[in-house]
C-alpha atoms as a PDB file:
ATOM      1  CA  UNK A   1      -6.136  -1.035  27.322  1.00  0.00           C
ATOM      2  CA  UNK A   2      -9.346  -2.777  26.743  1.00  0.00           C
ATOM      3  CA  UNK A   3     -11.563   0.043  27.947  1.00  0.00           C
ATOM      4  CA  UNK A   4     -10.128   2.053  25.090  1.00  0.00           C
ATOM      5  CA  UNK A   5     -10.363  -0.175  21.991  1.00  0.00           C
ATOM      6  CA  UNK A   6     -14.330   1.380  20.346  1.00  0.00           C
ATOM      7  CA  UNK A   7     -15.093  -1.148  17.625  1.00  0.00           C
ATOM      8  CA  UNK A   8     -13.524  -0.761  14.120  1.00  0.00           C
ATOM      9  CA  UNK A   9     -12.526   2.568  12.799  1.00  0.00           C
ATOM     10  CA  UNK A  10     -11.812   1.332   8.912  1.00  0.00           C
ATOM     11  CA  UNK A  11     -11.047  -1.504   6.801  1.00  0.00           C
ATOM     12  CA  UNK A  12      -8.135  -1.084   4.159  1.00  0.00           C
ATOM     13  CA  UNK A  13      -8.041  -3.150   0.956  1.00  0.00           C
ATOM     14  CA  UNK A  14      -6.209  -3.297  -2.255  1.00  0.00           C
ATOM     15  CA  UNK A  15      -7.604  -3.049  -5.734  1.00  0.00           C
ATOM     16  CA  UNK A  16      -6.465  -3.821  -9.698  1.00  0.00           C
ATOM     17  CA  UNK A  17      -8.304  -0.548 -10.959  1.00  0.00           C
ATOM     18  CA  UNK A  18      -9.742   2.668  -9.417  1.00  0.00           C
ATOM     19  CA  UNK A  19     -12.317   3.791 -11.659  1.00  0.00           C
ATOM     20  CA  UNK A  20     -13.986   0.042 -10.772  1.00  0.00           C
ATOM     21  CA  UNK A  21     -13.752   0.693  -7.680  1.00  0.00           C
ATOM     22  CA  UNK A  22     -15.110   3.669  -6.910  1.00  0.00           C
ATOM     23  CA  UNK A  23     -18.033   2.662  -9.065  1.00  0.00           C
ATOM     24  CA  UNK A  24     -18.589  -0.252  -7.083  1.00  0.00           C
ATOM     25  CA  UNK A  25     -18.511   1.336  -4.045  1.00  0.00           C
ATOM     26  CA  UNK A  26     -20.690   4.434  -5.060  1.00  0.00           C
ATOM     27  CA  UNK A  27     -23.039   2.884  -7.519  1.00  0.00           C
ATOM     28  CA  UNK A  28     -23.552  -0.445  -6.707  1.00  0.00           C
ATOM     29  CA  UNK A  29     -23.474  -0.299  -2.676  1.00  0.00           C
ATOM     30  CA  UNK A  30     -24.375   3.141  -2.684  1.00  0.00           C
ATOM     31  CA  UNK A  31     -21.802   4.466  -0.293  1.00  0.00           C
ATOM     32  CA  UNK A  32     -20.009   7.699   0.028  1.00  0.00           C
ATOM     33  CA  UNK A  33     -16.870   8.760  -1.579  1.00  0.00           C
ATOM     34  CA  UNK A  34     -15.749  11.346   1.009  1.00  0.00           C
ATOM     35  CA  UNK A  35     -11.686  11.225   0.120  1.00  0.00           C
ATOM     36  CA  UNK A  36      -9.902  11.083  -2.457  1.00  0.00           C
ATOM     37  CA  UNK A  37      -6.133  11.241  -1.538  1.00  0.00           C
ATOM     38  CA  UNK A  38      -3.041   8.627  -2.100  1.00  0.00           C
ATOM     39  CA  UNK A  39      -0.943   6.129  -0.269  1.00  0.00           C
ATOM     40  CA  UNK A  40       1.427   8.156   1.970  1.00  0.00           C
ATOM     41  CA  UNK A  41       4.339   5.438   0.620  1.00  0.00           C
ATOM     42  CA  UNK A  42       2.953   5.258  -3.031  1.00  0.00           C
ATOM     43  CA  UNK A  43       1.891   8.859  -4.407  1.00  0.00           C
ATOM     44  CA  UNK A  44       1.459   7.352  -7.609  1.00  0.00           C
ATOM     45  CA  UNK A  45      -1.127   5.203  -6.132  1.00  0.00           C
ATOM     46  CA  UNK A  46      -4.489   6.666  -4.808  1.00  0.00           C
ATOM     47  CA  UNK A  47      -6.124   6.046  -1.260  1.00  0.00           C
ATOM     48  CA  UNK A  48     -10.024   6.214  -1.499  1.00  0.00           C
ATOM     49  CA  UNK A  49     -12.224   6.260   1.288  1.00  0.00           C
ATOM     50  CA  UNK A  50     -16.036   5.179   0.836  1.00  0.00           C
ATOM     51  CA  UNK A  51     -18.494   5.000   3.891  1.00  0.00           C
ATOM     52  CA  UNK A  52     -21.616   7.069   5.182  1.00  0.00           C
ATOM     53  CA  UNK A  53     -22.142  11.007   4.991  1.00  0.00           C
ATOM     54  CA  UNK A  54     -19.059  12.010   6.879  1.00  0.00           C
ATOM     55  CA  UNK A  55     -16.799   9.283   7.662  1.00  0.00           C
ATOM     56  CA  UNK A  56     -18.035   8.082  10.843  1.00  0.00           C
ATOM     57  CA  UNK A  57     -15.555   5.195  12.805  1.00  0.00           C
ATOM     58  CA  UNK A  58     -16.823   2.269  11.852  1.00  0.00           C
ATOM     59  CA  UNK A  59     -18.407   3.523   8.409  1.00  0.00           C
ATOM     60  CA  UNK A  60     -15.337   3.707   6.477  1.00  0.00           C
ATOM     61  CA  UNK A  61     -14.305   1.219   3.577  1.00  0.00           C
ATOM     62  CA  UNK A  62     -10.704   2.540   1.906  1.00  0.00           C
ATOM     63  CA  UNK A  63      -8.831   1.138  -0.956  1.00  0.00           C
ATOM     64  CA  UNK A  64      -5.009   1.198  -2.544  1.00  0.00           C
ATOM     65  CA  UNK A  65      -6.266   0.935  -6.017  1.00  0.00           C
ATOM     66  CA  UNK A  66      -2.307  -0.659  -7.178  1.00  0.00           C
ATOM     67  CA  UNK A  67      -2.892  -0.594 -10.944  1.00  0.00           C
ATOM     68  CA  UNK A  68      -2.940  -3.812 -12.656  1.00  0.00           C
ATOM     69  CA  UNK A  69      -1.910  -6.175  -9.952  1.00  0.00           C
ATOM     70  CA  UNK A  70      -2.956  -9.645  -9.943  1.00  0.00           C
ATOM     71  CA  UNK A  71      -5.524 -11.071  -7.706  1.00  0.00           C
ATOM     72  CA  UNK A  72      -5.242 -12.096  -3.902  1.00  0.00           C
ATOM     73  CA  UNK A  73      -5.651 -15.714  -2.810  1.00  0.00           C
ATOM     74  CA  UNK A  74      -7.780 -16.747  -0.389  1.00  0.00           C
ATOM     75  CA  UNK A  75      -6.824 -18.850   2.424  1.00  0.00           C
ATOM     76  CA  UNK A  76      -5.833 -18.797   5.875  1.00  0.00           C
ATOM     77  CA  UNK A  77      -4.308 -15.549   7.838  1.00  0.00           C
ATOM     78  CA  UNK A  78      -6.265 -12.695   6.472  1.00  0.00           C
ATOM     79  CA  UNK A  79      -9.590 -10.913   6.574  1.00  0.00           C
ATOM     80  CA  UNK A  80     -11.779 -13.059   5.102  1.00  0.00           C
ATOM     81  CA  UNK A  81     -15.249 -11.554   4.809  1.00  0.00           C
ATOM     82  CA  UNK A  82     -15.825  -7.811   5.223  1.00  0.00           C
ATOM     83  CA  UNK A  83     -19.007  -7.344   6.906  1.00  0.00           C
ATOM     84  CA  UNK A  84     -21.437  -4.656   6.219  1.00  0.00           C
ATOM     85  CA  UNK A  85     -24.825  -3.501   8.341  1.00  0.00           C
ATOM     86  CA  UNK A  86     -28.237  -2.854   6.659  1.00  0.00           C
ATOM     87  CA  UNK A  87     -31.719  -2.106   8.056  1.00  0.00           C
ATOM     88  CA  UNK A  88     -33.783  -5.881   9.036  1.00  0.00           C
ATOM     89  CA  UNK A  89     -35.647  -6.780   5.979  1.00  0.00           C
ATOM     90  CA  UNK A  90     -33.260  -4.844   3.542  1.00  0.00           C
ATOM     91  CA  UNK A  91     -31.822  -8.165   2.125  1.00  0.00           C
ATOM     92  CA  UNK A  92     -34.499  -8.912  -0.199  1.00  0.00           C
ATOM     93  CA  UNK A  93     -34.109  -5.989  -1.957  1.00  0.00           C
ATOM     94  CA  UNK A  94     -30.063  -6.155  -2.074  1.00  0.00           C
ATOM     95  CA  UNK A  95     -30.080  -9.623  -3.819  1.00  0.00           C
ATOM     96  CA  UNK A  96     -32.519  -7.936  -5.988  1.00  0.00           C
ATOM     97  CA  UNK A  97     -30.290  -5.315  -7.025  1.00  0.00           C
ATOM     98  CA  UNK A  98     -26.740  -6.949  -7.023  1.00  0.00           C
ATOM     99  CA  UNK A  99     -28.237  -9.635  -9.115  1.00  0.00           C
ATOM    100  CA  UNK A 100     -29.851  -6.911 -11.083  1.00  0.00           C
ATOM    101  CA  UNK A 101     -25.980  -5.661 -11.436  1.00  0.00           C
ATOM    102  CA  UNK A 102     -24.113  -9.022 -12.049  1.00  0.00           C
ATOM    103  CA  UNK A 103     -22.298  -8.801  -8.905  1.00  0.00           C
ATOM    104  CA  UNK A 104     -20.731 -12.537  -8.154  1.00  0.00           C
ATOM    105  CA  UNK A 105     -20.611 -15.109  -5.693  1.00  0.00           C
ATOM    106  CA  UNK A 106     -24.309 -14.358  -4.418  1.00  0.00           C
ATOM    107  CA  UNK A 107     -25.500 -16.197  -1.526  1.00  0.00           C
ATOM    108  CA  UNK A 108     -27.664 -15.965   1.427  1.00  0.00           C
ATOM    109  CA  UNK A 109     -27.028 -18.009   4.837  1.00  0.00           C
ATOM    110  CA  UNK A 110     -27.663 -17.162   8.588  1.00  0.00           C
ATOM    111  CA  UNK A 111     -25.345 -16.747  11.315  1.00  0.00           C
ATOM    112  CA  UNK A 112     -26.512 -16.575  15.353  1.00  0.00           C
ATOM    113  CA  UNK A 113     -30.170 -15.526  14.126  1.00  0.00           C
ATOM    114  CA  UNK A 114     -28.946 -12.784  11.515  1.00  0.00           C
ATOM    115  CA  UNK A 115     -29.617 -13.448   8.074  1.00  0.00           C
ATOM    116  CA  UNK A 116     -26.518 -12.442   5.950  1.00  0.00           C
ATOM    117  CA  UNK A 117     -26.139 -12.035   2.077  1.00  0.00           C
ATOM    118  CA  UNK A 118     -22.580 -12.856   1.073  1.00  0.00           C
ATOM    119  CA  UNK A 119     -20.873 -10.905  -2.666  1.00  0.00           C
ATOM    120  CA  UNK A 120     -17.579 -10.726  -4.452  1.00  0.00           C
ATOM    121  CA  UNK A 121     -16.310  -7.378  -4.833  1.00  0.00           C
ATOM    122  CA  UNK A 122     -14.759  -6.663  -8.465  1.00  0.00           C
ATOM    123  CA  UNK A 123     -11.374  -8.143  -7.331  1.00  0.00           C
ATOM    124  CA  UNK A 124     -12.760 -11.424  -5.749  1.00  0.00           C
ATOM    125  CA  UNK A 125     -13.314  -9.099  -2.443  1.00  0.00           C
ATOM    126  CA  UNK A 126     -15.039 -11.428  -0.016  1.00  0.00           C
ATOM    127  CA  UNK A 127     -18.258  -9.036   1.537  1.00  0.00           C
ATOM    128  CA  UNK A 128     -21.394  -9.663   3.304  1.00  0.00           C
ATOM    129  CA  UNK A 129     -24.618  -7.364   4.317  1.00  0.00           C
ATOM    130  CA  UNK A 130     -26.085  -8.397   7.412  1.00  0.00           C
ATOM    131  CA  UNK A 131     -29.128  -7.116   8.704  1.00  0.00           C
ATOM    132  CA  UNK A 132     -28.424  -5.625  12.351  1.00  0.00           C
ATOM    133  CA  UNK A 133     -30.074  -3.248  14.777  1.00  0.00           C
ATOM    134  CA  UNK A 134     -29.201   0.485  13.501  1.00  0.00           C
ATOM    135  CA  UNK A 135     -28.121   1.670  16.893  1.00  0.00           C
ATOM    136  CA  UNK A 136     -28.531   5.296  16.155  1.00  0.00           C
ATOM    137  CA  UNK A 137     -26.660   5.207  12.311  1.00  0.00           C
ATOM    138  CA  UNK A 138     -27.817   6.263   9.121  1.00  0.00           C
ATOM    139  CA  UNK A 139     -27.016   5.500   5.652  1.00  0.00           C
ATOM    140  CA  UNK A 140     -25.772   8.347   3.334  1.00  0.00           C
ATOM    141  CA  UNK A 141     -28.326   9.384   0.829  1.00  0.00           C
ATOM    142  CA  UNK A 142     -27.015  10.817  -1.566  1.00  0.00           C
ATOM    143  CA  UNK A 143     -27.288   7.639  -4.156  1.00  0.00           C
ATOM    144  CA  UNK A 144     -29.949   5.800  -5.478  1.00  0.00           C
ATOM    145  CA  UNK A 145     -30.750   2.988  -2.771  1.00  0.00           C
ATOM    146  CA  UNK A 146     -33.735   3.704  -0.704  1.00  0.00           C
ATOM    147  CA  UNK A 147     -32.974   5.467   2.784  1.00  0.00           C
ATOM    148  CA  UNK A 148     -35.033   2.569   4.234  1.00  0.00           C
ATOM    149  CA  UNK A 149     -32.435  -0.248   2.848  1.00  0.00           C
ATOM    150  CA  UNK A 150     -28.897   1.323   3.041  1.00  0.00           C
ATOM    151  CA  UNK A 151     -25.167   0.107   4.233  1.00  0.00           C
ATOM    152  CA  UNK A 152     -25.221   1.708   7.640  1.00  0.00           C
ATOM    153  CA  UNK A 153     -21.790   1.285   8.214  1.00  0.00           C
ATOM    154  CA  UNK A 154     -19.625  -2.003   9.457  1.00  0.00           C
ATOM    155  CA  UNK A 155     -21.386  -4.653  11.007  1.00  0.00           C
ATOM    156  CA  UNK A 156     -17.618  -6.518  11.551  1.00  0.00           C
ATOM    157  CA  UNK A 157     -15.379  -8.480  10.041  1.00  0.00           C
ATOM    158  CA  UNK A 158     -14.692 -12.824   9.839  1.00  0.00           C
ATOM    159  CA  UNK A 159     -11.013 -13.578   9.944  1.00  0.00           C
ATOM    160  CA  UNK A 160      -9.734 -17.124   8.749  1.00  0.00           C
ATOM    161  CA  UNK A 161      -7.048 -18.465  10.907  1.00  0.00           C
ATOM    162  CA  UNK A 162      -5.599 -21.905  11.236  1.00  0.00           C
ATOM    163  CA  UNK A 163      -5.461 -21.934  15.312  1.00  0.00           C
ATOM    164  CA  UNK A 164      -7.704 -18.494  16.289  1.00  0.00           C
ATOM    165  CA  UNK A 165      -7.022 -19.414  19.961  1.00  0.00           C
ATOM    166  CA  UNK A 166      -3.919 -16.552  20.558  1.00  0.00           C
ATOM    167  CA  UNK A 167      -5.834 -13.692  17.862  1.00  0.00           C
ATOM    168  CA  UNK A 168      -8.902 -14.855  20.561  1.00  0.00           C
ATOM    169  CA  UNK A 169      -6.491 -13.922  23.225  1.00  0.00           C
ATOM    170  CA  UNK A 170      -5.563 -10.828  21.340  1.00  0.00           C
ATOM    171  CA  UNK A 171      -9.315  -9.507  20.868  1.00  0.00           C
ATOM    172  CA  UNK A 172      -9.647 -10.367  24.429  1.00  0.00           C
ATOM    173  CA  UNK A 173      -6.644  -8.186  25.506  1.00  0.00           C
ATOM    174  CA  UNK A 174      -7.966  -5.372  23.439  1.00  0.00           C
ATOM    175  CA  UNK A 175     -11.481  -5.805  24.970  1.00  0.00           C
ATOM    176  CA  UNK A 176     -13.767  -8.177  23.173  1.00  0.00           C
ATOM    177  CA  UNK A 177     -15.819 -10.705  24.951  1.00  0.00           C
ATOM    178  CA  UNK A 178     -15.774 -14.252  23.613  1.00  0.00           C
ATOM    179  CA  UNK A 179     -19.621 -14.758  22.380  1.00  0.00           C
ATOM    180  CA  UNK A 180     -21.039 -17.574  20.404  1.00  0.00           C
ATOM    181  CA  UNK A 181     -19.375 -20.859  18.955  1.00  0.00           C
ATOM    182  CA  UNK A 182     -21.589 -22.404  15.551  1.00  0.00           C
ATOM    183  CA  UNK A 183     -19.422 -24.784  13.809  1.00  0.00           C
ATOM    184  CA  UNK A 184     -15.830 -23.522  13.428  1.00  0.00           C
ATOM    185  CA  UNK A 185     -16.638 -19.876  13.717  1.00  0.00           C
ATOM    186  CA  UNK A 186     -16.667 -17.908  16.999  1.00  0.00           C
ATOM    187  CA  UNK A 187     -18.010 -14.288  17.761  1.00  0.00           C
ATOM    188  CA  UNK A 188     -16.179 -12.097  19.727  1.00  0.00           C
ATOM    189  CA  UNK A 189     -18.088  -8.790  20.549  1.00  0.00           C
ATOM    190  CA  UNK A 190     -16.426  -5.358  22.246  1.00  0.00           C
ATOM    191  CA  UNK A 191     -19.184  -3.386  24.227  1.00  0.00           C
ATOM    192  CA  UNK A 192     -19.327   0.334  25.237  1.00  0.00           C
ATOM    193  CA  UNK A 193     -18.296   1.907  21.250  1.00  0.00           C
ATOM    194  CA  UNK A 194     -19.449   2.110  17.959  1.00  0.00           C
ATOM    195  CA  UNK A 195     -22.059  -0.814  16.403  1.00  0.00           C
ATOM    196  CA  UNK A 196     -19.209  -2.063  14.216  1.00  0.00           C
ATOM    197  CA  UNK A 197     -18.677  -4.017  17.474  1.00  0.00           C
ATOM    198  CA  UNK A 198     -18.080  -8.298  16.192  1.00  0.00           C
ATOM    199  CA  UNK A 199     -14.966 -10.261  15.185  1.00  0.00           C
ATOM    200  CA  UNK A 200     -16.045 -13.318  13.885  1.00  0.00           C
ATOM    201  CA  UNK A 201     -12.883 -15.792  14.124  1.00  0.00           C
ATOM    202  CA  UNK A 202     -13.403 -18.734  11.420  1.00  0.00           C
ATOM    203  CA  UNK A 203     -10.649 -21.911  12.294  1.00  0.00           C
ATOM    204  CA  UNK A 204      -9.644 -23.718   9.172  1.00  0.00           C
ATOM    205  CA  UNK A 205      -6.856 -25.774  10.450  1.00  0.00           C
ATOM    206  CA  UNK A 206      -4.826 -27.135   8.103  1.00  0.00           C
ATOM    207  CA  UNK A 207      -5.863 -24.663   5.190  1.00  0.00           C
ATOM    208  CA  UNK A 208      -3.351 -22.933   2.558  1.00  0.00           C
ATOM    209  CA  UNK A 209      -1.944 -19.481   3.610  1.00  0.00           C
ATOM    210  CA  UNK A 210      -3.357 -16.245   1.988  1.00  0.00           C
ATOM    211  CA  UNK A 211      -1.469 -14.445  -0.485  1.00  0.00           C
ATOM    212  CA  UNK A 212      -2.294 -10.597  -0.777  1.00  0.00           C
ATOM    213  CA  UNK A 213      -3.525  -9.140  -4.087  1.00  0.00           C
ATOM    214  CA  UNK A 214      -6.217  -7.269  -5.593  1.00  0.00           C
ATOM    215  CA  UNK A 215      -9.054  -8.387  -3.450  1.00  0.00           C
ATOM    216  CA  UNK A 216      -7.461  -8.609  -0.345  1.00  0.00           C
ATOM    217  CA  UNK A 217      -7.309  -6.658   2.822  1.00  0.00           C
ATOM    218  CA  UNK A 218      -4.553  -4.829   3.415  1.00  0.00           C
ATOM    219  CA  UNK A 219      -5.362  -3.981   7.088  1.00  0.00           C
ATOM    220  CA  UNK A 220      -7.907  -3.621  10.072  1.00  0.00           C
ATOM    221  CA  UNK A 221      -8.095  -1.212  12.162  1.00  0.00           C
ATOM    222  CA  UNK A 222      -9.509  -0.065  15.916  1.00  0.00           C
ATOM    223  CA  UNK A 223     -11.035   3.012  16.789  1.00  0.00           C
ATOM    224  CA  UNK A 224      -9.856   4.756  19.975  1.00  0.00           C
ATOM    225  CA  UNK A 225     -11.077   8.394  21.097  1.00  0.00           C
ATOM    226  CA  UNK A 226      -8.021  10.067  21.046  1.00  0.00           C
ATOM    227  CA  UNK A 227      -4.047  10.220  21.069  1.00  0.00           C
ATOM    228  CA  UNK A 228      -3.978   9.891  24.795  1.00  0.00           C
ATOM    229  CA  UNK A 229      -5.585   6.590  24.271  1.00  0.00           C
ATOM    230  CA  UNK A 230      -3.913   5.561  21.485  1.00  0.00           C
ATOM    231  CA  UNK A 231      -0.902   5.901  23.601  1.00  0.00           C
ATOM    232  CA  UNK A 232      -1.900   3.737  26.367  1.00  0.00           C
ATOM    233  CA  UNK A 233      -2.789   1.155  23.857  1.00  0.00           C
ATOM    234  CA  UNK A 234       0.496   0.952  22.627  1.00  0.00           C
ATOM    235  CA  UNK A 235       2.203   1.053  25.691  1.00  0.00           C
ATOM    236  CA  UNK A 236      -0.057  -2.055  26.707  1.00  0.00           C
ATOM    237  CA  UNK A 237       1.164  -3.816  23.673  1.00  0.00           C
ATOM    238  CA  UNK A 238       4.456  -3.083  23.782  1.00  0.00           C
ATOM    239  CA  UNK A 239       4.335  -4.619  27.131  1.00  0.00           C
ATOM    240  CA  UNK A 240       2.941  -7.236  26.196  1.00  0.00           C
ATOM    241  CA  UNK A 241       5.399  -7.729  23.695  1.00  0.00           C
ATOM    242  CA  UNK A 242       4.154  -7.135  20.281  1.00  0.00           C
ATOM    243  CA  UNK A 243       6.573  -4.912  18.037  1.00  0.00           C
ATOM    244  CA  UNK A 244       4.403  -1.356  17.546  1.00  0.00           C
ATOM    245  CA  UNK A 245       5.062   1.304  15.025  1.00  0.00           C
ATOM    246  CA  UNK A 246       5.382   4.414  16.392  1.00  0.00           C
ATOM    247  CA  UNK A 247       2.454   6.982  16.085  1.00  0.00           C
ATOM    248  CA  UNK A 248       2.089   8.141  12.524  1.00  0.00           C
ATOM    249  CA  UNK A 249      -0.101  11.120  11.505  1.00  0.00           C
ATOM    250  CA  UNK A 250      -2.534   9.738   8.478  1.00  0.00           C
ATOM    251  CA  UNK A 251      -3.995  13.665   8.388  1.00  0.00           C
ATOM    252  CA  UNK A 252      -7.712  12.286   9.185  1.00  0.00           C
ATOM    253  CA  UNK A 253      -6.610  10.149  12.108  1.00  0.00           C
ATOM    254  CA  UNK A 254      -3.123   8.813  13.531  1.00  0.00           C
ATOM    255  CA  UNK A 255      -2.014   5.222  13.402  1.00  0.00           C
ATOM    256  CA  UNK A 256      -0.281   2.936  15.117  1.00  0.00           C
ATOM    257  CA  UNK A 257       0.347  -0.995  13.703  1.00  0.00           C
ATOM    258  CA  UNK A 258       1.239  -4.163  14.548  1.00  0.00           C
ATOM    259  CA  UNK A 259       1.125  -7.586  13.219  1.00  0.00           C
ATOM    260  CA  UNK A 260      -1.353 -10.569  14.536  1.00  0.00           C
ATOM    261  CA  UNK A 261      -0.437 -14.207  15.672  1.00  0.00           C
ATOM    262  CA  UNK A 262      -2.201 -15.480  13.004  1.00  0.00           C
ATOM    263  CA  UNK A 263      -0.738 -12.928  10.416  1.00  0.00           C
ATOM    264  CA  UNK A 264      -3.489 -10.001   9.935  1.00  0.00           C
ATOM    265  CA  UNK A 265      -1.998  -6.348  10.365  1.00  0.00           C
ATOM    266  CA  UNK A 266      -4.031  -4.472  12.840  1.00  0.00           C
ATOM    267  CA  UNK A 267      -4.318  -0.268  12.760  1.00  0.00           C
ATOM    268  CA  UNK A 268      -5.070   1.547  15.748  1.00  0.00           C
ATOM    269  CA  UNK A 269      -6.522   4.513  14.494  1.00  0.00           C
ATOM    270  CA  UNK A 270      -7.650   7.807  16.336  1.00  0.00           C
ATOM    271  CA  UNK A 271     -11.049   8.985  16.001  1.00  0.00           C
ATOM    272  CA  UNK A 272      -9.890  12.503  15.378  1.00  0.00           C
ATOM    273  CA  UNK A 273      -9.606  14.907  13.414  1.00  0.00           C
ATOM    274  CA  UNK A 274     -11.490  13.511  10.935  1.00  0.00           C
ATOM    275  CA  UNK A 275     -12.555  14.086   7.136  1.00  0.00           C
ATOM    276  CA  UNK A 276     -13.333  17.308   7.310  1.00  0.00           C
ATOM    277  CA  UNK A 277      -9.850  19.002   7.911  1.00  0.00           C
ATOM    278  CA  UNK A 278      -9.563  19.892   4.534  1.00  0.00           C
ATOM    279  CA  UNK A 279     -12.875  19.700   2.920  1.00  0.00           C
ATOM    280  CA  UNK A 280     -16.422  20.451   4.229  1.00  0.00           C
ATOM    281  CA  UNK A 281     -18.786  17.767   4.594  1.00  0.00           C
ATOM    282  CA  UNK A 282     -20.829  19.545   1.198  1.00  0.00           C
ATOM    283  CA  UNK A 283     -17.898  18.735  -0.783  1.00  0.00           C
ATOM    284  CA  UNK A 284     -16.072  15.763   0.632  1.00  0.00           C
ATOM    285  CA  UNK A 285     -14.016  13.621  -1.679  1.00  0.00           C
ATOM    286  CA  UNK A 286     -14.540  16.131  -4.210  1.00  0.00           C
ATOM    287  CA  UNK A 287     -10.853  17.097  -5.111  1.00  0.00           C
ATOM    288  CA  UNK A 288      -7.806  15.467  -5.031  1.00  0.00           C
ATOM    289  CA  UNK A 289      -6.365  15.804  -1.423  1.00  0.00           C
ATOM    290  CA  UNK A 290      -2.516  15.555  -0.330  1.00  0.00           C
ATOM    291  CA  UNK A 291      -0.498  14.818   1.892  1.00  0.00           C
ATOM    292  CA  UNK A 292       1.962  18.106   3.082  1.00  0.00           C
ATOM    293  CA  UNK A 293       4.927  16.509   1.567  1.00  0.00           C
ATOM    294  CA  UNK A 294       4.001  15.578  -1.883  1.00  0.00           C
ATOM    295  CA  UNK A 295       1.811  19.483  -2.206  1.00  0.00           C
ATOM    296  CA  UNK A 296       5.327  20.896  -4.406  1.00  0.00           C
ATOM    297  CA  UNK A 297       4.342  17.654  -6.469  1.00  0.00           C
ATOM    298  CA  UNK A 298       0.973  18.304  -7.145  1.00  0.00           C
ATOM    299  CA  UNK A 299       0.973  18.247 -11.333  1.00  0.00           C
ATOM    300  CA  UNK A 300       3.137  15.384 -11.674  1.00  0.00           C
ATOM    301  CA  UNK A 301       0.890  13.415  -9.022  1.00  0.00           C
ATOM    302  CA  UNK A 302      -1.997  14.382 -11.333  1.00  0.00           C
ATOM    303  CA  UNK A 303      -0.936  13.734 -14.127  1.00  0.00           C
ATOM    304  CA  UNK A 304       0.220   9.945 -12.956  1.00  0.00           C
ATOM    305  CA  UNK A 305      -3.665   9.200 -11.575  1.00  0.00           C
ATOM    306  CA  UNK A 306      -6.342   7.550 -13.725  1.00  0.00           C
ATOM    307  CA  UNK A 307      -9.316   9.634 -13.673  1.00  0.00           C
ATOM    308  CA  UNK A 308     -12.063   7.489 -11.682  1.00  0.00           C
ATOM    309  CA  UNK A 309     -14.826   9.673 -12.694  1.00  0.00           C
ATOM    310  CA  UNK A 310     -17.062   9.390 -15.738  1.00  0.00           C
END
């Protein structure tokens, strides 16, 4: 199993209102909307994928934008801190600009020699840019943040756990390498994928459970190549004795999930086919995209969708 597991193919959160955020994530961060679909359990409820020009593993931010619910609470068994990568020397100009845009919850720190700038998202969405090696990526351009400056894609992701010792034998499992200890965070890094390549594994024993809501992340998931290897990863799980889903097709990539020790749902998520199945890459997340079994429904869908545009 662990020479499959690439880094992290996307991060799925949840969301009080879509027009906020997709303006968030295309104005303020300057990313890509290259999907706009919905939840394969909730047609009435969009799915919106933000990330670089195409929708490269390890690039892609997607949100269930469920209406009007109330907020998530922070606290121990969940993604904690979504972590993007920018250019070194970008972070000057980001606190520049989300200060410039009221974004909350501003504040700049270090962590193993990278400097890190730490935001809210609109729903209390706990984020950091970190400044990080490129390693071959590039920022889409289409916004207005400089080239130079851009989100490049995932730099990882900080968990909060009360005992992180079985999720560190987890990441292990699935490949990661135990790396630094500073306080009561500890880096775990996977080698031989994509650059979104860190866990970060924060112990707070002792603190108050999480409770999903706007703000919170739904999911995490792990790129593999393909379906043969997605298949081998499950197989090792199953094994191992964690309780799988079977392989579900997600039209841009197919999924398998399980829960954590400490609580977090992981995604296993193939790197194929892709975004550009039913769009091409000129015009992704251009129209409304869906599934084959809600097609007949297509009207009603639309007419139960907030516009996020405009």
């Amino acid at each position: 199993m662990d020479k499959h597991i690439k880094g992290l193919h996307h991060i799925t959160s949840m969301a009080a209102d879509a027009r906020e955020n997709n303006a968030f994530f295309t104005k303020t961060l300057g990313l890509r909307h290259v999907k706009k679909t919905v939840n394969f359990d909730d047609p009435g409820t969009y799915h919106l994928y933000y990330c670089d020009e195409i929708g490269t593993p390890g690039s892609v931010m997607t949100y269930f934008p469920f209406g009007m619910m109330p907020k998530g609470k922070r606290g121990a068994g969940e993604v904690g801190v979504t972590e993007f990568a920018v250019p070194k020397g970008a972070l000057p100009y980001w606190k520049d600009r989300l200060s410039m845009l009221d974004v909350g919850g501003l504040r700049e720190d270090t962590f193993l020699g990278e400097a890190r700038l730490e935001f809210d998202g609109p729903d209390g969405d706990g984020f950091a840019l970190v400044e990080s090696d490129p390693a071959g990526r590039a920022p889409w351009t289409g916004s207005d943040v400089p080239e130079g400056t851009g989100i490049l894609g995932f730099h990882g992701a900080r968990f909060r756990l009360r005992d992180a010792a079985s999720t560190g034998e987890l990441l292990g499992f699935m490949g990661y390498q135990k790396d630094e200890t500073a306080g009561n965070v500890t880096r775990y890094r996977i080698e031989g994928g994509n650059a979104a390549d860190t866990i970060d594994l924060e112990e707070i024993p002792g603190g108050a459970s999480a409770y999903q809501g706007a703000g919170s992340v739904h999911h995490i998931a792990f790129a593999v190549e393909d379906r043969a290897a997605q298949l081998e990863v499950r197989k090792a799980l199953l094994d191992t004795g964690y309780q799988v889903t079977p392989v579900i097709d997600r039209d841009y990539f197919w999924a398998i999930y399980f829960r954590t020790p400490g609580g977090i749902l992981f995604e296993i998520a193939t790197n194929e086919p892709g975004f550009d199945r039913d769009e091409d890459t000129a015009h992704l997340g251009q129209a409304l995209q869906l599934p084959e079994r809600y097609r007949a429904y297509r009207e009603r869908i639309e007419k139960q969708l907030q516009p996020i545009e405009g």
